[in-house]
Protein backbone atom coordinates (compact mmCIF):
# COMPACT_ATOMS: atom_id res chain seq x y z
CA UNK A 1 -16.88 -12.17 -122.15
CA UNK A 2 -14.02 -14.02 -120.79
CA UNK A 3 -13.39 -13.81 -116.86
CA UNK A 4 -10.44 -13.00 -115.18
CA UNK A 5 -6.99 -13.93 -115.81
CA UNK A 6 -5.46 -15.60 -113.61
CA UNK A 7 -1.71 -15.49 -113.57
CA UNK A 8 1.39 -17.47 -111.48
CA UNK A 9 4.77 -17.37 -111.35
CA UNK A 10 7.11 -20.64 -111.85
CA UNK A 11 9.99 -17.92 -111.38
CA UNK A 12 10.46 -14.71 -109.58
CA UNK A 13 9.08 -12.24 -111.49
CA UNK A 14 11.23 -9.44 -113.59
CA UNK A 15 12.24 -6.33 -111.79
CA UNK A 16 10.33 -4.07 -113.91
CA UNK A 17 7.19 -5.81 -112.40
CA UNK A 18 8.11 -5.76 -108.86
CA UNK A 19 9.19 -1.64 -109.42
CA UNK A 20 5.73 -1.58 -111.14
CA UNK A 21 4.23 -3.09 -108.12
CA UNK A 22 5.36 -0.81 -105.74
CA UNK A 23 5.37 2.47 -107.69
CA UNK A 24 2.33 2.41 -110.10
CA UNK A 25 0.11 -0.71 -108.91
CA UNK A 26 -3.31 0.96 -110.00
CA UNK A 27 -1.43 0.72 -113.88
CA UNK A 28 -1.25 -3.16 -113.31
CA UNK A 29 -3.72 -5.48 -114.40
CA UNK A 30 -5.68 -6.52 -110.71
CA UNK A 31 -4.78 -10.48 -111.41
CA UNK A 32 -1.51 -9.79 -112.10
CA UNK A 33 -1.15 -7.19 -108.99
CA UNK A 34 -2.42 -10.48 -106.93
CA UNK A 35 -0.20 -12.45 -108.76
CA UNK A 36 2.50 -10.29 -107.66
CA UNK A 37 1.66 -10.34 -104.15
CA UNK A 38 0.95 -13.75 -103.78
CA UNK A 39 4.21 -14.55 -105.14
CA UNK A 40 5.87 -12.34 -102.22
CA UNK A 41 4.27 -13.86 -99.56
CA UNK A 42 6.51 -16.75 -100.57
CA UNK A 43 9.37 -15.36 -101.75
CA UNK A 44 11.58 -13.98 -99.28
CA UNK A 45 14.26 -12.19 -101.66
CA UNK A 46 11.48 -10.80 -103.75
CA UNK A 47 9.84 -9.59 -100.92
CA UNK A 48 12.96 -7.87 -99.27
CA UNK A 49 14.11 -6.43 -102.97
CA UNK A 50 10.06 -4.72 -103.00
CA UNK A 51 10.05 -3.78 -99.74
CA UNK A 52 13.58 -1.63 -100.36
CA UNK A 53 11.86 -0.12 -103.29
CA UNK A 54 9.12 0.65 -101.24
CA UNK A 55 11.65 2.28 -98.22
CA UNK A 56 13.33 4.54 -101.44
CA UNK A 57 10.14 5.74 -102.47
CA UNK A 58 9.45 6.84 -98.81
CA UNK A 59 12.77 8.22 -98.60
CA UNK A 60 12.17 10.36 -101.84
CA UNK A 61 8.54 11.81 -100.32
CA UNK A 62 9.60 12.07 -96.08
CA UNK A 63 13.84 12.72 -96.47
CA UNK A 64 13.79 15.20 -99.22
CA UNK A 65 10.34 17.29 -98.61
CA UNK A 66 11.98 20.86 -99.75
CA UNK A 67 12.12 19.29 -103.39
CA UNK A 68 8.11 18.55 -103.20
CA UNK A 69 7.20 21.45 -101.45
CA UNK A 70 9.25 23.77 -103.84
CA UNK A 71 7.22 21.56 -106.82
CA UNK A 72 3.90 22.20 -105.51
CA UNK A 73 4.04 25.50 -104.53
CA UNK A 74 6.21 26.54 -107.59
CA UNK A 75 2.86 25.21 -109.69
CA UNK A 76 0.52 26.56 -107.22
CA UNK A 77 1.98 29.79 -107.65
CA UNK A 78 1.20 29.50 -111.62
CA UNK A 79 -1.84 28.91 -111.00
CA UNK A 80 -3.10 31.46 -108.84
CA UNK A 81 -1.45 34.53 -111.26
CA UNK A 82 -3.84 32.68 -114.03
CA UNK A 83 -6.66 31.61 -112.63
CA UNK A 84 -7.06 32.62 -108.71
CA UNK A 85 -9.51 36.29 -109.56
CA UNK A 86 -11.46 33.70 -112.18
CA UNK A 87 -12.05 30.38 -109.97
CA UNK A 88 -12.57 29.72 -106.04
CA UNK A 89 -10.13 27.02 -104.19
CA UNK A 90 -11.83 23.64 -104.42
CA UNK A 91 -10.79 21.36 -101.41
CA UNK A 92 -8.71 18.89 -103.55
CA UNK A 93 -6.56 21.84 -104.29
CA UNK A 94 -6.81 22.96 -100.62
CA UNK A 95 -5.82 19.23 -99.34
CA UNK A 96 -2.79 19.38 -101.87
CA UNK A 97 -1.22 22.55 -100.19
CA UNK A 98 -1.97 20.58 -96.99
CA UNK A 99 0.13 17.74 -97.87
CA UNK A 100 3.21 19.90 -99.49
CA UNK A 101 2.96 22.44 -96.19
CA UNK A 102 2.57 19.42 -93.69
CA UNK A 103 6.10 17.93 -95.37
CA UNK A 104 8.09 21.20 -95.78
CA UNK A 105 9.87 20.31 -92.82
CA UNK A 106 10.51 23.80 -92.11
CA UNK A 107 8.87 24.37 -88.92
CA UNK A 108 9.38 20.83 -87.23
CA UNK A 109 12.11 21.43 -84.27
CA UNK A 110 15.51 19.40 -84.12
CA UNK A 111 14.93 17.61 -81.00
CA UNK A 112 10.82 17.54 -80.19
CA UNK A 113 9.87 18.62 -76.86
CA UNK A 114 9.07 14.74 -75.07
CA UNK A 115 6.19 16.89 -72.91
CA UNK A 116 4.36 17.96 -75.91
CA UNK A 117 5.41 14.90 -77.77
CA UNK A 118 3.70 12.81 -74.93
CA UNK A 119 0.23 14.50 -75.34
CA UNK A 120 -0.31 12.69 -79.02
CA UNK A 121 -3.21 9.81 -78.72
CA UNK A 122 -3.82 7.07 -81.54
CA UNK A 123 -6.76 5.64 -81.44
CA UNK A 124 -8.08 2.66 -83.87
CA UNK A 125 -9.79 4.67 -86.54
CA UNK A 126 -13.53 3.89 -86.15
CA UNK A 127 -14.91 4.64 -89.93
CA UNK A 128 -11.60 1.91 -91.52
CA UNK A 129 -14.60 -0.59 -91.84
CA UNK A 130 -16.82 1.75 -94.20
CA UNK A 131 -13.81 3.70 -95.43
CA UNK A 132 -12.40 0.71 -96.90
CA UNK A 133 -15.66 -0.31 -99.33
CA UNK A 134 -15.27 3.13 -101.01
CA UNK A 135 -12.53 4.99 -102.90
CA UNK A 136 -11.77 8.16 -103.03
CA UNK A 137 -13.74 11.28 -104.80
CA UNK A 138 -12.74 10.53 -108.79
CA UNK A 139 -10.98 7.69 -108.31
CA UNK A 140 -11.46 4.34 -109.71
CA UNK A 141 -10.31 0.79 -108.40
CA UNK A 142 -10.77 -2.71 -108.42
CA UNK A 143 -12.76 -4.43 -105.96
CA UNK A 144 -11.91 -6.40 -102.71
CA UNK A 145 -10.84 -9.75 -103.46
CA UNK A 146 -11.56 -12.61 -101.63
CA UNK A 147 -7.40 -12.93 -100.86
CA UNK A 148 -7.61 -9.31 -100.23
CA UNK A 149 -10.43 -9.48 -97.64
CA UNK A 150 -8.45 -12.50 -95.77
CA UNK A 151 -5.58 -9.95 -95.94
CA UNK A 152 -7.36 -7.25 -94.27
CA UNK A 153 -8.89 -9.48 -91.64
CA UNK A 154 -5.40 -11.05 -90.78
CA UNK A 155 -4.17 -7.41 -90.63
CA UNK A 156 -6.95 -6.56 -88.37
CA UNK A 157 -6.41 -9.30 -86.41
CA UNK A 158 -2.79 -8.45 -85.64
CA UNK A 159 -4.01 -4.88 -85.05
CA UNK A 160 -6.09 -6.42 -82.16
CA UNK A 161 -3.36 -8.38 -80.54
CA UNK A 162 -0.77 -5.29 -80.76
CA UNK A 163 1.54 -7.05 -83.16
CA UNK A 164 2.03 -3.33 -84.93
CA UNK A 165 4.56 -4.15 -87.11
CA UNK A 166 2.93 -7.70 -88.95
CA UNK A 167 -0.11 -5.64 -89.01
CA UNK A 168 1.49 -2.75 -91.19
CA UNK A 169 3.72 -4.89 -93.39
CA UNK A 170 0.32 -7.08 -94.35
CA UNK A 171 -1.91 -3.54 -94.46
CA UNK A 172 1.39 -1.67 -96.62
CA UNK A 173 0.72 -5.01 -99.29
CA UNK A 174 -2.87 -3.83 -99.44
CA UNK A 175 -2.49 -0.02 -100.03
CA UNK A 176 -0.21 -1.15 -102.58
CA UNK A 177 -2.98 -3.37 -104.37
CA UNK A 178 -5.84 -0.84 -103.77
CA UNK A 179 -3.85 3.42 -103.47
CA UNK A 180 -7.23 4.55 -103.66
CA UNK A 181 -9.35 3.35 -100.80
CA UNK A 182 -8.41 5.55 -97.66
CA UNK A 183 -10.08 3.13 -95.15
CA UNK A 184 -6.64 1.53 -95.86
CA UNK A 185 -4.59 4.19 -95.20
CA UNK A 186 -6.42 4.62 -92.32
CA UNK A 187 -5.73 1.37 -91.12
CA UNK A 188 -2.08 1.66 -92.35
CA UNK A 189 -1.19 4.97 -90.32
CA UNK A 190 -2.38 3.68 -87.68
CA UNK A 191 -0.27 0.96 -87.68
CA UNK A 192 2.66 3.05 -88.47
CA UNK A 193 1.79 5.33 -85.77
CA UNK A 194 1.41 2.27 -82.74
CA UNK A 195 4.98 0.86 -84.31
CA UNK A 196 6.74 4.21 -83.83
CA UNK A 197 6.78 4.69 -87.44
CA UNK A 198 5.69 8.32 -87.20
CA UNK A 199 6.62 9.55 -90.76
CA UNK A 200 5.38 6.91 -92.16
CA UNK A 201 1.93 7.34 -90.07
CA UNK A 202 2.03 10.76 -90.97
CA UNK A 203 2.05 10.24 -95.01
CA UNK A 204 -0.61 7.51 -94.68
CA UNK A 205 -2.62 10.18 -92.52
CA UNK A 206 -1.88 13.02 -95.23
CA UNK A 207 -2.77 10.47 -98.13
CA UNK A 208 -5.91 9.08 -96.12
CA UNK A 209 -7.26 12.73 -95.70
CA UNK A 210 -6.99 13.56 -99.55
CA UNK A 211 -8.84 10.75 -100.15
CA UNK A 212 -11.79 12.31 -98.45
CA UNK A 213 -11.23 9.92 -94.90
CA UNK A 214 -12.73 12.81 -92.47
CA UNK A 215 -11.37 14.40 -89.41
CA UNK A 216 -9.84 11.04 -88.31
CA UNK A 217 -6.98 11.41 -91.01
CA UNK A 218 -6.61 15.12 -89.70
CA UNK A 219 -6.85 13.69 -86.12
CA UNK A 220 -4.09 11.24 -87.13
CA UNK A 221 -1.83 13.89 -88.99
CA UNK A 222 -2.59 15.98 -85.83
CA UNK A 223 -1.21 13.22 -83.40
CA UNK A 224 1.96 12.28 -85.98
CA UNK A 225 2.93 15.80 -86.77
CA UNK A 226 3.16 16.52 -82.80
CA UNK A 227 5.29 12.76 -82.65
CA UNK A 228 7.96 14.31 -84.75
CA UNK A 229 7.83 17.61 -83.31
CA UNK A 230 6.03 19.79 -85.97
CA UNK A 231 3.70 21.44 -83.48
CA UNK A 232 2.65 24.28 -85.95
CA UNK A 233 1.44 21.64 -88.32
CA UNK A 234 -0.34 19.68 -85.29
CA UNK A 235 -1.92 22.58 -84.12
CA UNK A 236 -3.25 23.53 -87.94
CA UNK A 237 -4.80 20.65 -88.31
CA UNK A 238 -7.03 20.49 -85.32
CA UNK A 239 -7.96 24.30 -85.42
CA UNK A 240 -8.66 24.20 -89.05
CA UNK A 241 -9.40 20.88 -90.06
CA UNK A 242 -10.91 19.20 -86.82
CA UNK A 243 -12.74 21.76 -84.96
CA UNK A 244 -14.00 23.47 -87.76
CA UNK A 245 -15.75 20.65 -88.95
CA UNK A 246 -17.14 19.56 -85.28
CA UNK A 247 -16.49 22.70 -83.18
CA UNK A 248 -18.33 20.41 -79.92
CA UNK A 249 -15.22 18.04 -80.48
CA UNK A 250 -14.20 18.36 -76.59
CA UNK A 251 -11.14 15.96 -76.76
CA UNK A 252 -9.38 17.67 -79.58
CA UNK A 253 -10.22 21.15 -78.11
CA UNK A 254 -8.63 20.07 -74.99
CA UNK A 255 -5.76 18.79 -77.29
CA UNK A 256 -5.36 22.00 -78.78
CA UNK A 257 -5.50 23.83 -75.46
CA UNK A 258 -2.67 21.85 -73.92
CA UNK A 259 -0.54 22.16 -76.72
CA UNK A 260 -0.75 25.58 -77.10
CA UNK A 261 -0.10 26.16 -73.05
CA UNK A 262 2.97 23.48 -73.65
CA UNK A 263 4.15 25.54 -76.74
CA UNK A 264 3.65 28.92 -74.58
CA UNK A 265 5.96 27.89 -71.32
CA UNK A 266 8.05 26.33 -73.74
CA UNK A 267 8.88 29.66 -75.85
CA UNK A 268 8.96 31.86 -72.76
């Protein structure tokens, strides 16, 4: 059986690979997805040309969220007049109407209140290290290469020393590689979050969580959503998704507690 392939570039690769790369990188063969990434690590005008695809695709999912939401809920509402008094909601179905509610955009105030804005906490997400051996429920994926796992420790490296923004660009060229391991996305929204990059932490946290990461990608939604000013999403997500999981969780209760006094002197 032959071993893998592997695969350089004398040239800059086409542009159908590098959209490829960014968009649909689990369609990819893993060398050449390597190959790919190797190559931008050297090339600077390759590496700015992916990294604007990347900022479109972001664009399409965080600018435009009425177009998604209508999408999902337009098929969710199929659904339910076929099937809803035959089958009970399964929780990939519940974390999709999650993810299309959390991005609606329709509750999140103008100009977020900086006092309820200030009470969001990011803390280094303490299951990344296990998170990031597994993928998600279904899901299949190549495994950690020995490039990749120098990656991840440079990324974590960066994370230590505060340098957000190296951190997230080298953690972003992972999740790109691996879209199914939510240890990374973990890692990445965190990274997002501590640069300021709170939509961008929040889809990361929202993509983490359907990929079964826990209560620290609701904790991390939680913390984003109340960054941007969506305080009904923030305070979903710890009531339904946080406490009802650990109900003796005293730090997001407290959370919860303050944002709902903020949220009640704030409406009076």
């Amino acid at each position: 059986m032959p071993g893998p392939v592997n695969v350089g570039f004398l040239v800059c690769p086409p542009e159908s690979l590098l959209d490829g790369f960014v968009h649909r990188p689990g369609e990819l063969d893993p060398s050449l997805v390597r190959a790919v990434s190797s190559h931008l690590s050297r090339c600077t005008p390759c590496r700015e040309e992916a990294d604007r695809r990347r900022r479109e695709l972001e664009a399409v999912i965080v600018k435009r969220p009425w177009m998604w939401a209508l999408a999902a809920m337009t098929g969710l509402a199929a659904a339910a007049t076929v099937f809803l008094w035959h089958e009970p909601a399964t929780p990939s179905t519940q974390a999709a109407l999650r993810f299309t509610m959390s991005f609606t955009g329709r509750e999140i105030d103008a100009r977020p209140d900086p006092r309820i804005a200030a009470l969001a906490r990011f803390d280094p997400p303490g299951d990344a290290a296990q998170l990031v051996e597994r993928v998600g429920p279904g899901a299949a994926a190549p495994p950690l290469s020995a490039e990749d796992r120098r990656e991840l420790t440079a990324a974590r490296a960066r994370l230590e020393s505060g340098v957000w923004v190296d951190a997230a660009r080298l953690l972003e060229d992972l999740a790109a590689r691996h879209p199914a391991r939510p240890g990374l996305r973990l890692l990445l929204g965190y990274a997002f979050a501590r640069a300021e990059e709170f939509e961008k932490a929040r889809l990361q946290y929202a993509l983490a969580d359907e990929l079964g990461a826990g209560v620290e990608a609701c904790l991390g939604l939680a913390n984003a959503s109340l960054r941007l000013g969506d305080v009904p999403v923030a305070r979903r997500e710890l009531a339904e998704h946080v406490l009802s999981r650990r109900p003796d969780d005293d730090e997001a209760r407290d959370l919860l507690d303050r944002i709902n006094a903020s949220y009640q002197r704030r409406s009076r």
